[in-house]
N, C-alpha and C. Protein backbone atom coordinates (compact mmCIF):
# COMPACT_ATOMS: atom_id res chain seq x y z
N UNK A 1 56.65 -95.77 -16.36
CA UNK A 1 57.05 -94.46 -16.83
C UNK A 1 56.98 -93.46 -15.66
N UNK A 2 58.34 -92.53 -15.55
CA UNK A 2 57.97 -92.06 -14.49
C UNK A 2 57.44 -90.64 -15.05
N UNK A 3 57.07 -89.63 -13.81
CA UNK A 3 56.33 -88.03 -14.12
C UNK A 3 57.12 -87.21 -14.54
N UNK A 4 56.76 -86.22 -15.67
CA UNK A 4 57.41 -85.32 -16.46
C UNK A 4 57.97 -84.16 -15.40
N UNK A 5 58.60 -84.12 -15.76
CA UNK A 5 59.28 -82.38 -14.89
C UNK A 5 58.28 -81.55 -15.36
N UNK A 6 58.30 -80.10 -14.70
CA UNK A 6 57.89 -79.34 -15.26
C UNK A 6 58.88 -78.45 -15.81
N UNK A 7 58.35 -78.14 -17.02
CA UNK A 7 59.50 -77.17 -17.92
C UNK A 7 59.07 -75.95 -18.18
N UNK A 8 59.66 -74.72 -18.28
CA UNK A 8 59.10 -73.44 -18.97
C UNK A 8 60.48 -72.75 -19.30
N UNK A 9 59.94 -72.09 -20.42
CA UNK A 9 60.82 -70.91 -21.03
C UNK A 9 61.27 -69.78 -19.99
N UNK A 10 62.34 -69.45 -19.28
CA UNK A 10 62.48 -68.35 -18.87
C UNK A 10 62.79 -66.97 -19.89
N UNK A 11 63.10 -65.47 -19.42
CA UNK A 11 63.41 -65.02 -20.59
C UNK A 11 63.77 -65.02 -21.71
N UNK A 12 63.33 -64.52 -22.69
CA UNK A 12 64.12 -64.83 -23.97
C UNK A 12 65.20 -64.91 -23.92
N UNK A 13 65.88 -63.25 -23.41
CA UNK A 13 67.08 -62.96 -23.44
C UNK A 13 68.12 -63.96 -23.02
N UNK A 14 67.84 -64.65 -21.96
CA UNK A 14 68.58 -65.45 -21.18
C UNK A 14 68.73 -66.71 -21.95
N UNK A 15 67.92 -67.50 -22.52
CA UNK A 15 67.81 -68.38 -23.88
C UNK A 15 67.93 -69.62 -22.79
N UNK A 16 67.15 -69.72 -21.64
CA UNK A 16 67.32 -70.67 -20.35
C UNK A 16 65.78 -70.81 -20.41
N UNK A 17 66.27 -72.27 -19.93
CA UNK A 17 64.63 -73.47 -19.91
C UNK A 17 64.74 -74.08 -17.96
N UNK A 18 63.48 -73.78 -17.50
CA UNK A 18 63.54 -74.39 -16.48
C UNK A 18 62.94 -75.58 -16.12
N UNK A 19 63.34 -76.78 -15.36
CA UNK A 19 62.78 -77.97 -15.27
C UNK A 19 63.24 -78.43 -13.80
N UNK A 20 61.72 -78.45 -13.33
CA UNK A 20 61.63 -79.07 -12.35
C UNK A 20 60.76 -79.99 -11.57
N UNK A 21 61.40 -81.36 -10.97
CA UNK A 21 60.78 -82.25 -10.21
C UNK A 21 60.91 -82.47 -9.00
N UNK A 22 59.70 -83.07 -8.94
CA UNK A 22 59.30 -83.29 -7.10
C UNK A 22 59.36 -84.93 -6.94
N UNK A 23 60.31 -84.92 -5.85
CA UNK A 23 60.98 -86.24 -5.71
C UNK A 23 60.51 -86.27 -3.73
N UNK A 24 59.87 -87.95 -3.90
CA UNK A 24 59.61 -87.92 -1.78
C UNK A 24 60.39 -88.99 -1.83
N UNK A 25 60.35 -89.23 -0.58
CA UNK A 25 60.68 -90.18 0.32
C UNK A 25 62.11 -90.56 -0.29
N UNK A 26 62.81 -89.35 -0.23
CA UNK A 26 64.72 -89.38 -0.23
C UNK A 26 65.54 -89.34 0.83
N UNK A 27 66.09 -90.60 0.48
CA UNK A 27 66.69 -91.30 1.18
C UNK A 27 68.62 -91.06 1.48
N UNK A 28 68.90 -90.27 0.56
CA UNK A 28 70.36 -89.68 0.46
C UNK A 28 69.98 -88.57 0.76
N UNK A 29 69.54 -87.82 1.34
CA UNK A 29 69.79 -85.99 1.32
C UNK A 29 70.84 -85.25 1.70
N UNK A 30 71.72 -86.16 2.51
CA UNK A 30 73.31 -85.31 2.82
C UNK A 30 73.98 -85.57 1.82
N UNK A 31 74.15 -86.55 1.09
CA UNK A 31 75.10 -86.49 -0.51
C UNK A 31 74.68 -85.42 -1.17
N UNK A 32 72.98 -85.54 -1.74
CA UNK A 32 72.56 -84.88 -2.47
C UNK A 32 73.17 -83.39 -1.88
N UNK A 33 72.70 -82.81 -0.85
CA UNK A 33 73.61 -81.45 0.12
C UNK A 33 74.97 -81.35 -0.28
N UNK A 34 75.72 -82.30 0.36
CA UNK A 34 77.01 -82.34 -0.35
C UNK A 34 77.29 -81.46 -1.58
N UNK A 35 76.73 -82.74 -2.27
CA UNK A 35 76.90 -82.12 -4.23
C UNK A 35 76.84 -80.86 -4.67
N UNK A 36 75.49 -80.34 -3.91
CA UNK A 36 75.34 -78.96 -4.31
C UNK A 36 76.51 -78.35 -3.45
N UNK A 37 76.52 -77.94 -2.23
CA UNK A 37 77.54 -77.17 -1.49
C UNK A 37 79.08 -77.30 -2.23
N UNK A 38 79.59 -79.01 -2.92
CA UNK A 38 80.55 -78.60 -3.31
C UNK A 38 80.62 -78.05 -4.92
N UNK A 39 79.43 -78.20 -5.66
CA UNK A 39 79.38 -76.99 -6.56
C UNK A 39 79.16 -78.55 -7.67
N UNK A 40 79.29 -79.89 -7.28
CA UNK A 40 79.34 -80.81 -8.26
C UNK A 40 78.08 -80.67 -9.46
N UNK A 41 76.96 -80.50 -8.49
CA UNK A 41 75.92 -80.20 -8.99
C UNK A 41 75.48 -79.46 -9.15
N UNK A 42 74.56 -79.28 -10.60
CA UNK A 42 74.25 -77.59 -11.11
C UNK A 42 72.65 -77.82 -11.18
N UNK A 43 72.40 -77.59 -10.20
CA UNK A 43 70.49 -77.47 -9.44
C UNK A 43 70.35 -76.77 -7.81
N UNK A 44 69.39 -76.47 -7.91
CA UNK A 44 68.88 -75.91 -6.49
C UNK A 44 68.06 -76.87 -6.48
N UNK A 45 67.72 -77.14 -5.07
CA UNK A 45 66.99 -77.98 -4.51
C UNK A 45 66.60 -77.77 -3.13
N UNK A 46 65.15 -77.55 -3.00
CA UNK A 46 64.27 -76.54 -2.45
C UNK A 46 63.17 -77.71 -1.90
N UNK A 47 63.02 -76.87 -0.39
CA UNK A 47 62.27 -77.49 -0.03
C UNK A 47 60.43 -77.34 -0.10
N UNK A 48 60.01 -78.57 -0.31
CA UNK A 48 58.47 -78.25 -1.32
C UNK A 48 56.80 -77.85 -0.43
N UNK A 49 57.79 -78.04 1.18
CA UNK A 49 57.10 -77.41 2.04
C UNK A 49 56.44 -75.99 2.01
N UNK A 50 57.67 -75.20 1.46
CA UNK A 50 57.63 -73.91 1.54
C UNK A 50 57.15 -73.15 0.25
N UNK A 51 56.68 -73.75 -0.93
CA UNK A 51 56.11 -73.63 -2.10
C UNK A 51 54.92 -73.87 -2.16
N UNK A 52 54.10 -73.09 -2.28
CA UNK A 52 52.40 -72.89 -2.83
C UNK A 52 52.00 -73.41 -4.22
N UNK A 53 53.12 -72.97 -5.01
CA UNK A 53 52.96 -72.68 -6.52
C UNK A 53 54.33 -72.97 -6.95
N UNK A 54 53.87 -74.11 -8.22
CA UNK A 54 55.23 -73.98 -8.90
C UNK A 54 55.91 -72.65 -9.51
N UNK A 55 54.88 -71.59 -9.60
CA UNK A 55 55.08 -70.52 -10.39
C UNK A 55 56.07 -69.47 -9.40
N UNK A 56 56.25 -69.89 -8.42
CA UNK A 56 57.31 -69.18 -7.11
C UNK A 56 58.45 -69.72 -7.47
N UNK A 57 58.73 -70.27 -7.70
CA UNK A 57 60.17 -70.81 -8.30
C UNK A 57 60.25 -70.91 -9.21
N UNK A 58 59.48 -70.36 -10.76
CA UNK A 58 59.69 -69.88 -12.11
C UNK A 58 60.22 -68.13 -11.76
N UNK A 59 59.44 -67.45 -11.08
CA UNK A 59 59.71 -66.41 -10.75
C UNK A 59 61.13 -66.12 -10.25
N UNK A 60 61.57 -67.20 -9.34
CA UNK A 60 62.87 -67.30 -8.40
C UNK A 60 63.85 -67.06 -9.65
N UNK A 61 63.53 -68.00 -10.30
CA UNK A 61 64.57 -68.71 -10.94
C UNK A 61 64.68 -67.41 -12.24
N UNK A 62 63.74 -67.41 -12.75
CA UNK A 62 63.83 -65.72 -14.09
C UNK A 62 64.61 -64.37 -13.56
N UNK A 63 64.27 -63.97 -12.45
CA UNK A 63 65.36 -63.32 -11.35
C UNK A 63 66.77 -63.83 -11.35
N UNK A 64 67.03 -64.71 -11.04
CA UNK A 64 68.13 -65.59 -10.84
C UNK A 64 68.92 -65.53 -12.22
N UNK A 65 68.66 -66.09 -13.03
CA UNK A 65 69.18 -65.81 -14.86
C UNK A 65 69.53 -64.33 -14.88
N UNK A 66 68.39 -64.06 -14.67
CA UNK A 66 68.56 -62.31 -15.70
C UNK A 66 69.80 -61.57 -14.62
N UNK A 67 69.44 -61.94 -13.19
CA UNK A 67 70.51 -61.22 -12.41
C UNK A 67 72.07 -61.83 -12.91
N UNK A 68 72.45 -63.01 -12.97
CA UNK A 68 73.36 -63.76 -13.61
C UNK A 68 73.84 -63.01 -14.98
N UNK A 69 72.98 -62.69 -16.25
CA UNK A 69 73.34 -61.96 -17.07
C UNK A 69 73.06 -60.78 -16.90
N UNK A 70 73.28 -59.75 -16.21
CA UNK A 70 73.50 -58.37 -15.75
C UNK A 70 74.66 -58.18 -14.82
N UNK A 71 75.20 -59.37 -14.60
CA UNK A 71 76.09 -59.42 -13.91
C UNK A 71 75.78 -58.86 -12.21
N UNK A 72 74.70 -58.82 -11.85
CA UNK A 72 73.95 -58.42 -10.25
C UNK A 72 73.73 -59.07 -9.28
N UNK A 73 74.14 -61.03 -9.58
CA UNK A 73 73.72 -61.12 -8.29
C UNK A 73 74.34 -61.20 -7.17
N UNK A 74 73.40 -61.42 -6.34
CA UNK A 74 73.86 -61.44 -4.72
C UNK A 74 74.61 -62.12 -4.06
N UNK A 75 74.36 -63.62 -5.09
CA UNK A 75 75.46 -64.90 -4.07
C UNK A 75 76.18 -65.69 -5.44
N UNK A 76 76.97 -66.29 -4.86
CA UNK A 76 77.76 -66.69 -5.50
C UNK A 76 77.63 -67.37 -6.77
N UNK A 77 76.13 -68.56 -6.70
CA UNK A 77 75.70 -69.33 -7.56
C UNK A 77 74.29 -68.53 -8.70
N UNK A 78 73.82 -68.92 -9.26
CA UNK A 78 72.56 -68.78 -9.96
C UNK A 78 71.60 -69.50 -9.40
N UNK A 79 72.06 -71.00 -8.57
CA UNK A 79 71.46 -71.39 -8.33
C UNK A 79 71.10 -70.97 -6.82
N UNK A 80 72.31 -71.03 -5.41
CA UNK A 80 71.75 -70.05 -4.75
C UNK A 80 70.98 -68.94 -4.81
N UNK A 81 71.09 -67.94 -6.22
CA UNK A 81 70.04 -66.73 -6.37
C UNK A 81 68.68 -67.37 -6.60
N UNK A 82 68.46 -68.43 -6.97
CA UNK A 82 66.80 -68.95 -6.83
C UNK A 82 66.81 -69.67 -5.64
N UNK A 83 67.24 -69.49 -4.60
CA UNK A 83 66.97 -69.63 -3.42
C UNK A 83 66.76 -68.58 -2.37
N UNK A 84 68.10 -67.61 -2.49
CA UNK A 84 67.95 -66.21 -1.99
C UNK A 84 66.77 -65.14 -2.41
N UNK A 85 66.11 -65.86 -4.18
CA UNK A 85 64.73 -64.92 -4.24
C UNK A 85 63.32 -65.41 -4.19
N UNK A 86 64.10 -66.54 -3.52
CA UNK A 86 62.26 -67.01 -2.60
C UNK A 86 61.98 -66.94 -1.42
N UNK A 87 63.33 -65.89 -1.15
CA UNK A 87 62.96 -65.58 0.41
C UNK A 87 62.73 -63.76 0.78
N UNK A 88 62.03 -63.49 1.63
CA UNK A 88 62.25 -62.24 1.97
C UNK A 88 63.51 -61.42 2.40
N UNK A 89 63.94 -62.08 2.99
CA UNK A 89 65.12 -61.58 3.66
C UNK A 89 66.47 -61.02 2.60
N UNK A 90 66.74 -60.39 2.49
CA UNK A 90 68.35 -59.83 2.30
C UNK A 90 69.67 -60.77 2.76
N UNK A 91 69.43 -61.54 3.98
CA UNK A 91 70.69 -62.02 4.38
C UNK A 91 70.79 -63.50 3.56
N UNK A 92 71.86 -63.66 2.89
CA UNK A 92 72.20 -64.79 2.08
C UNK A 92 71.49 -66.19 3.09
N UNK A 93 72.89 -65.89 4.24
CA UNK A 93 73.09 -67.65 4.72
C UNK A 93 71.43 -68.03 5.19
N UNK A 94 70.77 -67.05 5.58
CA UNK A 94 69.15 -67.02 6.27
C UNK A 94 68.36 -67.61 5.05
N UNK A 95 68.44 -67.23 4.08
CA UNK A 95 67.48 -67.57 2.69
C UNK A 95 67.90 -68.79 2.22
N UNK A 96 69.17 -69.25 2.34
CA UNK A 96 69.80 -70.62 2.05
C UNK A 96 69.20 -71.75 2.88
N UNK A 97 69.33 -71.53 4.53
CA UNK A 97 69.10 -72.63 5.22
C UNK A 97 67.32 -72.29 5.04
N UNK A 98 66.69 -71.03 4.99
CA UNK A 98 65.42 -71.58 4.70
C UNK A 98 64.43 -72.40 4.15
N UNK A 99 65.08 -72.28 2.48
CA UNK A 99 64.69 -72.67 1.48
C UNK A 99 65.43 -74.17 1.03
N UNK A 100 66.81 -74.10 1.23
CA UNK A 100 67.35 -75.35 0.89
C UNK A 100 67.08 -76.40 1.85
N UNK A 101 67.41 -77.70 1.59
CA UNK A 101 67.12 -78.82 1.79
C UNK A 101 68.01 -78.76 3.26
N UNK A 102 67.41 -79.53 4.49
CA UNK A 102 68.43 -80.06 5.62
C UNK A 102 68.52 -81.29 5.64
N UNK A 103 67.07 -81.80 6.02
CA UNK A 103 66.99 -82.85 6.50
C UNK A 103 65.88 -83.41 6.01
N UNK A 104 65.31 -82.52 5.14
CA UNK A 104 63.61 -83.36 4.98
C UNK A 104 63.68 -84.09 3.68
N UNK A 105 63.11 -84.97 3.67
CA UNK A 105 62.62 -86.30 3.06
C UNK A 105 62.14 -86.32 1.81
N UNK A 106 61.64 -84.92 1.57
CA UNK A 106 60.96 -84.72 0.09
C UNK A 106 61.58 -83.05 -0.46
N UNK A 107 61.71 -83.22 -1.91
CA UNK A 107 62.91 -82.11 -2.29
C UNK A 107 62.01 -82.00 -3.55
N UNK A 108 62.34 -80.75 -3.73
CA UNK A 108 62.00 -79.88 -4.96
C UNK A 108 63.60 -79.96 -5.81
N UNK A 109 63.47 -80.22 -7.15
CA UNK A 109 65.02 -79.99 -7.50
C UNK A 109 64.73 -79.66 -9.06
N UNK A 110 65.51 -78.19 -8.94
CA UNK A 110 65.63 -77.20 -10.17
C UNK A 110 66.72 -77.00 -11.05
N UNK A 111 67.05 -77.39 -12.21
CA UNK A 111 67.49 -77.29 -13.15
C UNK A 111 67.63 -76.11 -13.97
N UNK A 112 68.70 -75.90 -14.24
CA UNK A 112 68.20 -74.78 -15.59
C UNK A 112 69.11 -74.78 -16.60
N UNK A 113 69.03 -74.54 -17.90
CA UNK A 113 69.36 -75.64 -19.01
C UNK A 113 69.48 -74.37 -20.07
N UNK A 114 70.65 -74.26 -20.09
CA UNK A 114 70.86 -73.37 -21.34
C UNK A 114 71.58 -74.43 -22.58
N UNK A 115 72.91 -75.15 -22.38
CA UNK A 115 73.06 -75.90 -23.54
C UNK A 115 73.50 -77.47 -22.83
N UNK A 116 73.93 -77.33 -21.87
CA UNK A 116 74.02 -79.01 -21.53
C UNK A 116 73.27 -79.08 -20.67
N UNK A 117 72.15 -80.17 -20.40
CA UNK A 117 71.29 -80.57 -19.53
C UNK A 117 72.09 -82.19 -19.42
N UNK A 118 72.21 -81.63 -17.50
CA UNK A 118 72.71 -82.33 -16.76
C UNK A 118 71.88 -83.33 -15.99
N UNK A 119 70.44 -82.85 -15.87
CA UNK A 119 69.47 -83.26 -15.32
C UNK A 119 69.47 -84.82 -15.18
N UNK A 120 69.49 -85.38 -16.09
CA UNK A 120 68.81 -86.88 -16.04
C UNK A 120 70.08 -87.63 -15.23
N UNK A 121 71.35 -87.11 -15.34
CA UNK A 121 72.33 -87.76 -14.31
C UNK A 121 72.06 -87.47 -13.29
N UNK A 122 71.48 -86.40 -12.69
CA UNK A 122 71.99 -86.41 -11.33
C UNK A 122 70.49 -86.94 -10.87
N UNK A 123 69.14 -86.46 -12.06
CA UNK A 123 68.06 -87.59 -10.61
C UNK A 123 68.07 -88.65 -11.03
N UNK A 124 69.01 -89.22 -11.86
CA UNK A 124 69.46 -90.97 -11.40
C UNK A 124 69.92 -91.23 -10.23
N UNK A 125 70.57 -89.99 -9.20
CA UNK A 125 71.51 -90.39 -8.31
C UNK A 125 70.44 -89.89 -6.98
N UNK A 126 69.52 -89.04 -7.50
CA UNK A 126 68.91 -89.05 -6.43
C UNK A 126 67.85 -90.61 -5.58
N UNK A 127 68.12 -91.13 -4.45
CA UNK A 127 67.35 -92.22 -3.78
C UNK A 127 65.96 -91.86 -3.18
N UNK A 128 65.12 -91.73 -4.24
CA UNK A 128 63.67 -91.11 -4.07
C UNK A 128 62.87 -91.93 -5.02
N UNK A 129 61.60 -91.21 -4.47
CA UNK A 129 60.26 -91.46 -5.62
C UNK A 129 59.76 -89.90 -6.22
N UNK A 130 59.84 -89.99 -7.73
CA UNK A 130 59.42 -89.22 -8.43
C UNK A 130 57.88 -88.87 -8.44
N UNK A 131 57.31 -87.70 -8.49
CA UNK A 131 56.02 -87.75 -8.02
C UNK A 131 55.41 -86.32 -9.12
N UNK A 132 54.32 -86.35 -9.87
CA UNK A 132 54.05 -85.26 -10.54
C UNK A 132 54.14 -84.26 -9.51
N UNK A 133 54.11 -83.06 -10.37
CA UNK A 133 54.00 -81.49 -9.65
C UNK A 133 52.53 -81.25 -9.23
N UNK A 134 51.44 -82.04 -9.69
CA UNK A 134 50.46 -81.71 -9.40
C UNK A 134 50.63 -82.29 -8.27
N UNK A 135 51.41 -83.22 -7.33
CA UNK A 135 50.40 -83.34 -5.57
C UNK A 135 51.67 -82.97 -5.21
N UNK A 136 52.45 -80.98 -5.64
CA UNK A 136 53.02 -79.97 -4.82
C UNK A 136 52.36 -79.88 -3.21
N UNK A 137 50.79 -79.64 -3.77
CA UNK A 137 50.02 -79.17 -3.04
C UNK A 137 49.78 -80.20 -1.56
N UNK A 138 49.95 -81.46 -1.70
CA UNK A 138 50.30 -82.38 -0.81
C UNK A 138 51.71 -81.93 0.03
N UNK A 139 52.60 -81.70 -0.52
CA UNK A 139 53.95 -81.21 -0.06
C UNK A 139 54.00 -79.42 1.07
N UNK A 140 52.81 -79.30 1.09
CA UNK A 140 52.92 -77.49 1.05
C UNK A 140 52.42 -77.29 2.65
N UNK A 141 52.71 -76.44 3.18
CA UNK A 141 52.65 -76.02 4.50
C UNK A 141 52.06 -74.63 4.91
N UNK A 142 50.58 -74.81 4.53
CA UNK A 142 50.38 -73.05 4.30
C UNK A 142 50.80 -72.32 5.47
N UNK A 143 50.72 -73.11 6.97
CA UNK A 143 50.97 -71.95 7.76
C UNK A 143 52.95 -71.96 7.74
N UNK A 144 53.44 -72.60 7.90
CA UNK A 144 54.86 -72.14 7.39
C UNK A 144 55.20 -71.10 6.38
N UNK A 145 54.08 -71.27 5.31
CA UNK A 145 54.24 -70.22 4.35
C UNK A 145 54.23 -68.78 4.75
N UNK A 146 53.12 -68.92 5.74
CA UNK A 146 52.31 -67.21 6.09
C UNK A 146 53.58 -66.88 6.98
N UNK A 147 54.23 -67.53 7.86
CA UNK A 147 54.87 -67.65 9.16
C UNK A 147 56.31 -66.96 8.18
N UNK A 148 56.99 -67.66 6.87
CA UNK A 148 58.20 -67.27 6.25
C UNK A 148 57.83 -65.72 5.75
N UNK A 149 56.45 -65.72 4.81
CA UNK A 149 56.40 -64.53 4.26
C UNK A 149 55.89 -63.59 4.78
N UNK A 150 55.61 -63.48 6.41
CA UNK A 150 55.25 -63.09 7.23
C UNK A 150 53.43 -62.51 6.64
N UNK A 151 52.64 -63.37 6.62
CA UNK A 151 51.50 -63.39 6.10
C UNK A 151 50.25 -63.77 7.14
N UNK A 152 50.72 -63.42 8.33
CA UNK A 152 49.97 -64.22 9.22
C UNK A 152 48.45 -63.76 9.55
N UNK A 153 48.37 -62.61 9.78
CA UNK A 153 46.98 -61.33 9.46
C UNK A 153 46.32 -61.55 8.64
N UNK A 154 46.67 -62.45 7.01
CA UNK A 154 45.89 -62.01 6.12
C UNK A 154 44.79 -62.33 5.91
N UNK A 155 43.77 -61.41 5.41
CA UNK A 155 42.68 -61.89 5.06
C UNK A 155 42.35 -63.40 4.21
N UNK A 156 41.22 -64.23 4.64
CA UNK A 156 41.40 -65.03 3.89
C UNK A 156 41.06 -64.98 2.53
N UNK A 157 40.39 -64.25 2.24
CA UNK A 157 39.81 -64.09 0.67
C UNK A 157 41.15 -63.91 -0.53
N UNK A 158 41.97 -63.30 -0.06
CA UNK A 158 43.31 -62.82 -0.58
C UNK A 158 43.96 -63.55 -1.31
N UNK A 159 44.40 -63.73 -2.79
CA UNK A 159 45.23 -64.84 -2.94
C UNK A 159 46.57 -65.03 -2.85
N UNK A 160 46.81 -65.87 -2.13
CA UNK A 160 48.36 -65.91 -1.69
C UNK A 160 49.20 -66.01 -2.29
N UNK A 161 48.98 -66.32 -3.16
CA UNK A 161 50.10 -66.65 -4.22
C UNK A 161 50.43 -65.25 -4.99
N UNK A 162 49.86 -64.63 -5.20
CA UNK A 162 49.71 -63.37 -5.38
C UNK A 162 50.75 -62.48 -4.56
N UNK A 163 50.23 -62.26 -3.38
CA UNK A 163 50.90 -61.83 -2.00
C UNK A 163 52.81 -62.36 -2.30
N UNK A 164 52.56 -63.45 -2.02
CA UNK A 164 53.54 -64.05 -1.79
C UNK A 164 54.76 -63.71 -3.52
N UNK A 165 54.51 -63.65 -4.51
CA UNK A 165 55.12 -63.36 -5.70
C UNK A 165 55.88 -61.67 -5.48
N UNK A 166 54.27 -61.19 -5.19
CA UNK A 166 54.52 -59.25 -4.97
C UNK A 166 55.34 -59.43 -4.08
N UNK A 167 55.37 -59.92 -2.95
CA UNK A 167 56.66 -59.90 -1.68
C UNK A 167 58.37 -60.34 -2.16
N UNK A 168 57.88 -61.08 -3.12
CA UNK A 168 59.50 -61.61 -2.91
C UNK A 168 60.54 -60.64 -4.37
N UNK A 169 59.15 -60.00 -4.89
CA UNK A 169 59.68 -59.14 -6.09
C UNK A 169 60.30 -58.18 -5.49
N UNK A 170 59.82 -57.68 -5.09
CA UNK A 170 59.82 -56.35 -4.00
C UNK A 170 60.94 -56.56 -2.93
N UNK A 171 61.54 -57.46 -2.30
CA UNK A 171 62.07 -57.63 -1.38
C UNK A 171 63.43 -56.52 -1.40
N UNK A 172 63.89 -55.92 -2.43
CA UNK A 172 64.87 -55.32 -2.73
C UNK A 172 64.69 -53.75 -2.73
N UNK A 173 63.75 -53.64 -2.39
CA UNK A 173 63.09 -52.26 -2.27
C UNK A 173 62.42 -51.55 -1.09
N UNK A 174 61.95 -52.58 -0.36
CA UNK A 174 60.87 -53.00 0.33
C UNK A 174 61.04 -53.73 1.61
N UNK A 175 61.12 -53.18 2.92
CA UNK A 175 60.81 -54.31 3.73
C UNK A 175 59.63 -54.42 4.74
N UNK A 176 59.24 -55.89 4.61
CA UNK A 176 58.00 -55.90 4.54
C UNK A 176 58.47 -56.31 6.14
């Protein structure tokens, strides 16, 4: 049996469920690239380096919806917008190659599921090992983290995850 995704309710309003798994040692990542770039596939897929907390990409992604139904966002996809709001930056193509997948071996891949869930086709097609969300934390790169969210000063007592949520909320207001 393999590990459950993780799932959560995003807004009500939006009536969208998010689900996501952590897949290593993938072995296709330019198809998988492909797929998304040519729009085949309806997921973001994020690299799990750059994630502390699954709860950074619940956040991404509730942004991402609600901007989608307000008709506000920034880039083209919904799913690019949960990529563009896990980054600081303003500039699209910068938040894309940050966050999305190039070359590395282990992928975060996000779903979001209002009435057809597409999910189980496409991580059939992914050439990986499925791995719970709990060893994220195996996957994670704190100083890359501090280095993206420019966190490098901080105290250690501080919780980052914290930091890091307030930063990327804010990014539209705010430059940090």
């Amino acid at each position: 049996m393999s590990p459950e995704p993780y799932t959560c309710a995003l807004d009500p309003e939006t009536g969208t469920i998010i689900k996501i798994y952590l897949i290593k040692d993938v072995k296709n990542v330019e198809m998988i690239r492909s797929n998304i770039i040519n729009g085949a596939w309806r997921c973001a897929v994020i690299k799990p380096s750059l994630i502390l907390d699954v709860f950074q990409v619940v956040v991404a992604a509730n942004r991402a919806v609600l901007s989608e139904k307000t008709k506000t966002m920034v880039t083209k996809t919904v799913y690019s917008e949960i990529l563009y709001n896990l980054s600081l930056t303003k500039n699209i193509s910068q938040s894309l190659s940050k966050f999305g997948i190039e070359k590395d071996n282990s992928i975060l891949v996000c779903f979001l599921i209002n009435d057809v869930d597409e999910n189980e086709e496409i991580i059939k097609q992914i050439d990986g090992k499925l791995c719970p969300l709990s060893d994220l934390s195996t996957f994670t790169n704190v100083k890359d983290i501090k280095s993206v969210y420019k966190l490098n000063n901080l105290k250690s007592d501080v919780n980052l995850l914290d930091v890091i949520v307030s930063r990327m909320v804010t990014k539209s207001f705010v430059s940090h």
